[in-house]
C-alpha atoms as a PDB file:
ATOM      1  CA  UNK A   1       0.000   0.000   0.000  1.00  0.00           C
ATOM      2  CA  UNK A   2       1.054   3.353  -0.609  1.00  0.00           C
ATOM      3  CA  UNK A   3      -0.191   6.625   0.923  1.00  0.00           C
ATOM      4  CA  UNK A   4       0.611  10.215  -0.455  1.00  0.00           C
ATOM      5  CA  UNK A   5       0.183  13.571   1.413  1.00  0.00           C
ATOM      6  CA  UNK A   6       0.042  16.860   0.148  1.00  0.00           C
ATOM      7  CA  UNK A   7      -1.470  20.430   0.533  1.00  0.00           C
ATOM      8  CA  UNK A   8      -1.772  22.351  -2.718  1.00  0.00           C
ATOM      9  CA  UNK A   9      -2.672  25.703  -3.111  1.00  0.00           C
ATOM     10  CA  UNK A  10      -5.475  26.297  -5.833  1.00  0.00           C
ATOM     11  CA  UNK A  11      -4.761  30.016  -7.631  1.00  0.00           C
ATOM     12  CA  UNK A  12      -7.382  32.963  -6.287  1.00  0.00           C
ATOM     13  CA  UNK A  13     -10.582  32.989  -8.660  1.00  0.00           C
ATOM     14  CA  UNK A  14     -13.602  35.477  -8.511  1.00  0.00           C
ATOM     15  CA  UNK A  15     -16.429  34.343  -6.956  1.00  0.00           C
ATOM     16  CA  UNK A  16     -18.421  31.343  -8.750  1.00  0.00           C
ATOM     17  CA  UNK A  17     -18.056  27.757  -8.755  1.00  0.00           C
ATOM     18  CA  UNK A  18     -14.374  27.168 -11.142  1.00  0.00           C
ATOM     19  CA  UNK A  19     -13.541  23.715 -12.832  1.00  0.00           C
ATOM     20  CA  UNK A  20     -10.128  22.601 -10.688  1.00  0.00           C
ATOM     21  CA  UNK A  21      -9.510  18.993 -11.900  1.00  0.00           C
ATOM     22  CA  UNK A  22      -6.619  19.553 -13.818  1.00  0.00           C
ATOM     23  CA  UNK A  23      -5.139  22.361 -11.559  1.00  0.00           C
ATOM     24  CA  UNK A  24      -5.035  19.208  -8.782  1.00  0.00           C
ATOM     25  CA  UNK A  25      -4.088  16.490 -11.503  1.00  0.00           C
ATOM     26  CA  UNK A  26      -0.960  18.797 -11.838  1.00  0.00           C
ATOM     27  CA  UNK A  27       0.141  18.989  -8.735  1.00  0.00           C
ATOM     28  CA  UNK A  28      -0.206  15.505  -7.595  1.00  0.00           C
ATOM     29  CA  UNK A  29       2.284  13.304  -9.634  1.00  0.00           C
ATOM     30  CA  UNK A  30       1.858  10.710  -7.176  1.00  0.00           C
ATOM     31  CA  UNK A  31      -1.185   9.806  -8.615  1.00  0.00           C
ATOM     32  CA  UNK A  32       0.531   7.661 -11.562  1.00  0.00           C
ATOM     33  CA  UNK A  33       2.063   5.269  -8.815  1.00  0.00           C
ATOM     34  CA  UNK A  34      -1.284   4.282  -8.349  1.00  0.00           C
ATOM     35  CA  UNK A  35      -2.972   1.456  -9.987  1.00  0.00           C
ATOM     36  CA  UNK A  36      -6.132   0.983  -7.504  1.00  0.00           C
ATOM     37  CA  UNK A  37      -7.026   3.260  -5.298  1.00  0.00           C
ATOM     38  CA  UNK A  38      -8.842   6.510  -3.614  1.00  0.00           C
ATOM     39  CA  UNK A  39      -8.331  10.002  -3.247  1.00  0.00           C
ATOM     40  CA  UNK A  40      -9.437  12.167  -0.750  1.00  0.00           C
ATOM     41  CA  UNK A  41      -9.557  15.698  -1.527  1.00  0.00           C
ATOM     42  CA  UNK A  42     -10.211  18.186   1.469  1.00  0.00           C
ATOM     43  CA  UNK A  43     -10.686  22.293   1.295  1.00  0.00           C
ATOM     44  CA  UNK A  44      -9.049  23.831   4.327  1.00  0.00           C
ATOM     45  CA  UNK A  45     -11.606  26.754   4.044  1.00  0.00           C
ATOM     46  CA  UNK A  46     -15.408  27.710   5.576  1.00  0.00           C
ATOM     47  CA  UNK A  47     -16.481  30.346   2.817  1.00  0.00           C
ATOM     48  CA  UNK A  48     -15.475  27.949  -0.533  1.00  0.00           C
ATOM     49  CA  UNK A  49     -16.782  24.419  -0.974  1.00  0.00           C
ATOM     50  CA  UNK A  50     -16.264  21.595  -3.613  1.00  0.00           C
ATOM     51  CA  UNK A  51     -18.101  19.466  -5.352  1.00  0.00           C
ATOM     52  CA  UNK A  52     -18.493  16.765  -8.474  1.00  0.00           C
ATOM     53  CA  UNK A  53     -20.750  17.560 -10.988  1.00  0.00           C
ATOM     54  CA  UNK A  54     -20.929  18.334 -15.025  1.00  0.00           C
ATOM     55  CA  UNK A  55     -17.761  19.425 -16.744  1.00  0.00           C
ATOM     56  CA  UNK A  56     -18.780  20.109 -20.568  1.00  0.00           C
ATOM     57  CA  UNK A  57     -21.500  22.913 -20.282  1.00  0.00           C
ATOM     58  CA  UNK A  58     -20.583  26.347 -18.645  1.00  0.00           C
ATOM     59  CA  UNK A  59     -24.124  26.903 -18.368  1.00  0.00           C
ATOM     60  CA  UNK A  60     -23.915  24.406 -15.655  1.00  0.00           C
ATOM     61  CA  UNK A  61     -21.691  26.581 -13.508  1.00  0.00           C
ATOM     62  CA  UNK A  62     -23.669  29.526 -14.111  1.00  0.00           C
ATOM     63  CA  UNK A  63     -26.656  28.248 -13.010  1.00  0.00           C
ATOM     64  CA  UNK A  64     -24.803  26.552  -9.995  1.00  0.00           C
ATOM     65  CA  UNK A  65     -24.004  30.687  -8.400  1.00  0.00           C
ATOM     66  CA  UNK A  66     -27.466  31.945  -9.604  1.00  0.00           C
ATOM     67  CA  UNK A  67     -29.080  28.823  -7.462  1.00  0.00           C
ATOM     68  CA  UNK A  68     -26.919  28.922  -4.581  1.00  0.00           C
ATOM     69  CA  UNK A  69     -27.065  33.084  -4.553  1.00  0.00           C
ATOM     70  CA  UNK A  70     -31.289  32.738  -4.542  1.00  0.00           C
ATOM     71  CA  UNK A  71     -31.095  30.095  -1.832  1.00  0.00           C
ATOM     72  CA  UNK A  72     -28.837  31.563   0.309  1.00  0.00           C
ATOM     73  CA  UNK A  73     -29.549  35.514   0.008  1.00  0.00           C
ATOM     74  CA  UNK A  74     -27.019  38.426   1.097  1.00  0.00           C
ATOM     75  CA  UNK A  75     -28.410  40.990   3.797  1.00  0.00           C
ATOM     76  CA  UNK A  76     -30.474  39.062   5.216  1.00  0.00           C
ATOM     77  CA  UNK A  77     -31.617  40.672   8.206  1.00  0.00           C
ATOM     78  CA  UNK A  78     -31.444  37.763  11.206  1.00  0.00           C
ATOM     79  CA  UNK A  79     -27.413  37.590  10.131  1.00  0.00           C
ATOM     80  CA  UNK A  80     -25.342  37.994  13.361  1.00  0.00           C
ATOM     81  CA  UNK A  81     -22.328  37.527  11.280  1.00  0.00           C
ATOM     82  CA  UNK A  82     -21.865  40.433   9.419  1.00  0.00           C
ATOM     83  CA  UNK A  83     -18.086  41.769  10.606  1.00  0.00           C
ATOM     84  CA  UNK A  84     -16.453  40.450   7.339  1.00  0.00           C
ATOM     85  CA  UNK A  85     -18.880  41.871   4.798  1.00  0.00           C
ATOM     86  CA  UNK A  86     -22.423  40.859   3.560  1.00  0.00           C
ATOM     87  CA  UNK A  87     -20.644  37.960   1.561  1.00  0.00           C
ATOM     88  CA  UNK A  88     -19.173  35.794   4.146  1.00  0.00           C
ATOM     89  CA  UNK A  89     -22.005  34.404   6.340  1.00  0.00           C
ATOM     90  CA  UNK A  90     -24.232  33.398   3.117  1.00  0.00           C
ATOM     91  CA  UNK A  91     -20.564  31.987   1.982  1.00  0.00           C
ATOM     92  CA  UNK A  92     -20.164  29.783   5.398  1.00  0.00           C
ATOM     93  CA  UNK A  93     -23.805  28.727   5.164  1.00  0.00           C
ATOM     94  CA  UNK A  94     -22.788  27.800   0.761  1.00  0.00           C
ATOM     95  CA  UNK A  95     -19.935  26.285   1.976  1.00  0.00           C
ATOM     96  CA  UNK A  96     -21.912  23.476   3.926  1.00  0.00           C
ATOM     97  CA  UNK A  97     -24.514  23.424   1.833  1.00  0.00           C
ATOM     98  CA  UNK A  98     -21.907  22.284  -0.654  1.00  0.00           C
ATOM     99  CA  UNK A  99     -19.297  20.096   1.664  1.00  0.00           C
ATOM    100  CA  UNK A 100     -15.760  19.901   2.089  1.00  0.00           C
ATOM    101  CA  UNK A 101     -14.218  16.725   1.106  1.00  0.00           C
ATOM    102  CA  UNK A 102     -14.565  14.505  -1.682  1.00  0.00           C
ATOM    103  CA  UNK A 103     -13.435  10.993  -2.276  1.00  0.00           C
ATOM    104  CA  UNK A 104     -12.740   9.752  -6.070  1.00  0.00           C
ATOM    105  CA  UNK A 105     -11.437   6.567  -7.408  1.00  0.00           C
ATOM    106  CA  UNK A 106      -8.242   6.497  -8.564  1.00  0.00           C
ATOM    107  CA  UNK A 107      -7.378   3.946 -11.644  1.00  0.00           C
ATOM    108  CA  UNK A 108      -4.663   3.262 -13.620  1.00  0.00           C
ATOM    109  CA  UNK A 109      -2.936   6.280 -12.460  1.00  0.00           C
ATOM    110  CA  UNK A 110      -5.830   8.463 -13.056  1.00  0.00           C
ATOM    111  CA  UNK A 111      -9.148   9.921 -11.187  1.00  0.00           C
ATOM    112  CA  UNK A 112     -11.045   7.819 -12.466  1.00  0.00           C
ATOM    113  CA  UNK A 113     -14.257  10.055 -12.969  1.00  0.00           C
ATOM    114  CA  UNK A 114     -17.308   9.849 -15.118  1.00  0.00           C
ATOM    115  CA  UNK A 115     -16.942  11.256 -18.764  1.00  0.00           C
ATOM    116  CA  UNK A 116     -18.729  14.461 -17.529  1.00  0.00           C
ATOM    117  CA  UNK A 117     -17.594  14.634 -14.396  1.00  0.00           C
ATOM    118  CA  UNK A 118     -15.508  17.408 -12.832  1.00  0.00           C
ATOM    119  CA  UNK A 119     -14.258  18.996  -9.440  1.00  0.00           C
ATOM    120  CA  UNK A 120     -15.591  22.289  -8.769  1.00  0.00           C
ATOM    121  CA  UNK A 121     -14.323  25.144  -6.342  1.00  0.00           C
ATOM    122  CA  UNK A 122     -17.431  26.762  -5.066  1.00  0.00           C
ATOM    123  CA  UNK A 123     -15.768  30.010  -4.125  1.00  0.00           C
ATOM    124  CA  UNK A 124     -18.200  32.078  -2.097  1.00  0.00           C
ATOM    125  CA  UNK A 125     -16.668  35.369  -1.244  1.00  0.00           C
ATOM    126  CA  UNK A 126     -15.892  38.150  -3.574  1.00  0.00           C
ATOM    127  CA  UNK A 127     -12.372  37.659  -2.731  1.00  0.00           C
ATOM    128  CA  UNK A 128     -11.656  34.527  -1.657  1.00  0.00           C
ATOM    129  CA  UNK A 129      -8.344  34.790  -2.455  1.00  0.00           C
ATOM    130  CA  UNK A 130      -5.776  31.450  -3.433  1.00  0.00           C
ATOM    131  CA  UNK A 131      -7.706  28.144  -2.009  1.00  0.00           C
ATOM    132  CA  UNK A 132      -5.792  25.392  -0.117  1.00  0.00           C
ATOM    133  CA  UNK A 133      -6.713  21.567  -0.330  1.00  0.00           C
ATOM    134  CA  UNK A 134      -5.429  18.678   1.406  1.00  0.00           C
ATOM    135  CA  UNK A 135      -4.705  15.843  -1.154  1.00  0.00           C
ATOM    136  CA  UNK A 136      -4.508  12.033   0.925  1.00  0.00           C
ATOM    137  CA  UNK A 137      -3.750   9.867  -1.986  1.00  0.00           C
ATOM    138  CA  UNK A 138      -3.613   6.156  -1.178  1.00  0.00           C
ATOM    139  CA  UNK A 139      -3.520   2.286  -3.033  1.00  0.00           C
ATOM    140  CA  UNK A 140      -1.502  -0.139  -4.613  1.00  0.00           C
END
């Protein structure tokens, strides 16, 4: 068995959900030691999220941030948390709406994800600034 840790740093995007597959395939070469395995992917953050979902259609994503924004409103008046702007408590509530860890199969040396499947940042503030995730690769 072999086990691979790493934290990466995902570059700062604007606020929106951002297709990050290939930014993490990049920076974990470990992942073609692997022949059978699982990958657990972990955002050290409470305002950004991530998720698996549609990869082809940018419509998708669009209609991901005009969802979540309806859903979970800005202003709202019962917010307690409001010290950090009128972005950051809808962003914590987004955040665990969304979740913060995935696990994927890993095969052949490669996530081994449906043809239209992606991983998606959910970033939540305006300026979320550069993301960090905690990559726990592991298999023979």
């Amino acid at each position: 068995m072999k086990y691979f840790q790493k934290e990466i740093k995902l570059k700062a995007r604007s606020r929106g959900f951002h297709l990050v597959t290939n930014e993490i395939e990049s920076q974990l070469l470990e992942l073609k030691e692997i022949k059978s395995g699982i990958l657990h992917v972990f955002i050290k953050h409470t305002s950004a999220g991530i998720t698996i979902n549609e990869n082809a259609d940018p419509t998708v994503l669009q209609d991901f941030e005009s969802h979540f924004n309806k859903m979970v409103p800005e202003n709202m008046p019962y917010y307690k948390h409001t010290v950090e702007g009128p972005d950051d408590m809808p962003a914590h509530i987004k955040a665990s709406l969304l979740g913060s860890s995935l696990q994927i199969p890993v095969t052949n040396g490669r996530l081994n994800l449906g043809t239209w499947q992606g991983i998606y940042l959910g970033e939540h503030r305006d300026f979320g600034g550069a993301r960090k995730l905690v990559l726990s690769l592991y298999g023979v």
